[in-house]
Protein backbone atom coordinates (compact mmCIF):
# COMPACT_ATOMS: atom_id res chain seq x y z
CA UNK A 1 76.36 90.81 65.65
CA UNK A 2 76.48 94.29 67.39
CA UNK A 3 80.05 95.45 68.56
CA UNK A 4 80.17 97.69 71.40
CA UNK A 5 82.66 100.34 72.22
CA UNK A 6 85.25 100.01 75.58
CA UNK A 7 83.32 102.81 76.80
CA UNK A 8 80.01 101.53 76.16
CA UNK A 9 81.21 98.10 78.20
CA UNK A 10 82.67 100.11 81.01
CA UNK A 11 78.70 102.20 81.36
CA UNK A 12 76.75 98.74 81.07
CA UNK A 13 79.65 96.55 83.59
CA UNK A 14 81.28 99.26 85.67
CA UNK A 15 78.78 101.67 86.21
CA UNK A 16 78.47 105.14 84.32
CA UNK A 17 81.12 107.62 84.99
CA UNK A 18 80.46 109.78 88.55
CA UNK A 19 78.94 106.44 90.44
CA UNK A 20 80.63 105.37 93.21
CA UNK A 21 81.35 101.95 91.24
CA UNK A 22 83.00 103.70 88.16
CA UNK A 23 84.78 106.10 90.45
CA UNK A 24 86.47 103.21 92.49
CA UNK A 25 87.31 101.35 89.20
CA UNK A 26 89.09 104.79 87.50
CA UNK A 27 90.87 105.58 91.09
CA UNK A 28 92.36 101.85 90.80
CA UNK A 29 93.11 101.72 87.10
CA UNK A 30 94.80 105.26 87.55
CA UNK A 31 96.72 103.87 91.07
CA UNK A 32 98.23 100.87 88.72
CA UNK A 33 99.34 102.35 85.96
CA UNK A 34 101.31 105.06 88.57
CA UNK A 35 102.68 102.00 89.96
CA UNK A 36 103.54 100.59 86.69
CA UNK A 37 105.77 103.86 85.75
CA UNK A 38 106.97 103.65 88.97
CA UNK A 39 108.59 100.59 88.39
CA UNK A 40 109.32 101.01 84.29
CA UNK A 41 111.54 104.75 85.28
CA UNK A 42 113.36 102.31 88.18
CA UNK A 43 114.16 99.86 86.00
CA UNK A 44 115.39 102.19 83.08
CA UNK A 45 117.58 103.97 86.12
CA UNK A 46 118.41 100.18 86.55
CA UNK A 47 118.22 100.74 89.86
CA UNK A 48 116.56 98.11 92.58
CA UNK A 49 113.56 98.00 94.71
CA UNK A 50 116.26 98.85 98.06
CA UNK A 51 118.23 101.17 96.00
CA UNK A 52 115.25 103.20 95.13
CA UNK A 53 114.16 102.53 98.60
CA UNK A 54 117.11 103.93 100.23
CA UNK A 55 117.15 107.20 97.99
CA UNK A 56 113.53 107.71 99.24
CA UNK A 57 114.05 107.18 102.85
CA UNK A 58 111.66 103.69 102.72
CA UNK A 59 111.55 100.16 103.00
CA UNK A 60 111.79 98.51 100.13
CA UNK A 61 109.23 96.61 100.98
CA UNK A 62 106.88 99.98 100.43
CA UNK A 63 108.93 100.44 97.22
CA UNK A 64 107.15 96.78 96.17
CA UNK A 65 104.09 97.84 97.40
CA UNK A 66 103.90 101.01 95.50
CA UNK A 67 104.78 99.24 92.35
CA UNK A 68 101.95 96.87 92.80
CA UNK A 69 99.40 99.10 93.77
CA UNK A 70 100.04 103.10 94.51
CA UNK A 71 96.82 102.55 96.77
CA UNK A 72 98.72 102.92 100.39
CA UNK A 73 101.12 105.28 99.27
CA UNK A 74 100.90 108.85 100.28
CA UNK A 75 100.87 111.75 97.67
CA UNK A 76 104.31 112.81 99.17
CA UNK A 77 106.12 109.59 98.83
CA UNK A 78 105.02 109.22 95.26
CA UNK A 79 106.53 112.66 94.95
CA UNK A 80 110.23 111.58 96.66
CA UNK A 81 109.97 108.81 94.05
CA UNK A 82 109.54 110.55 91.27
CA UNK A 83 111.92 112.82 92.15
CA UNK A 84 114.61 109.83 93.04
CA UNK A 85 114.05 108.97 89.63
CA UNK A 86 114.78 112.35 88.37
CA UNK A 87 111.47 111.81 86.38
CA UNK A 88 109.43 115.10 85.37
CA UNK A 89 105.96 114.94 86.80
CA UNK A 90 103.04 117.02 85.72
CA UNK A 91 99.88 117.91 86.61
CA UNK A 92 96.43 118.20 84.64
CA UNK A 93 93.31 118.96 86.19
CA UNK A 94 90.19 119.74 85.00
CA UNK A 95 86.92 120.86 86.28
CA UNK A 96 84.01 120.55 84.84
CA UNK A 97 85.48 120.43 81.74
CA UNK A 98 87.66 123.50 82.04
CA UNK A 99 91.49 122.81 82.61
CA UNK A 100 93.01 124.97 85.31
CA UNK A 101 96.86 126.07 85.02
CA UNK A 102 99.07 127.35 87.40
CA UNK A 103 100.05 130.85 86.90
């Protein structure tokens, strides 16, 4: 029996990477897991959905949906929630395979 890798799976069931299909499937995966440490540095804060909310400035009904999915949020409010949560955030991007710093 052959064995295939996670990446291998992904290229054969997802698409290969830079297709719209695989694109859409990494913007998702990456929008969850930012809701997921959303809601893991809120709970270590113990603080709740409205108390985050209401150091934000937002419902916490957007707090929920943020933690489900950081799809609808804005790039600003996931900043105010970070910084709420007095969690450090950084920022890696690369280009064509070159990482570019801030000087």
């Amino acid at each position: 029996m052959k064995s295939y890798s996670l990446a291998e799976m992904k290229d054969k069931y997802i698409g290969k990477p830079g297709t719209a299909e695989r694109d859409e499937y990494e913007y998702e995966l990456n929008m969850d897991v930012l809701g997921h440490m959303i809601k893991q540095a809120r709970k270590e804060r113990h603080l709740t959905q409205e108390q985050l909310g209401n150091l934000v400035g937002v419902q916490k009904a957007q707090i929920s949906k943020l933690e489900s999915s950081a799809n609808s949020a804005t790039i600003d409010t996931i900043l105010k929630v970070f910084k709420a949560l007095k969690a450090e955030i950084r920022f890696n991007v690369t280009i064509e395979k070159r990482h570019l710093q801030i000087s």
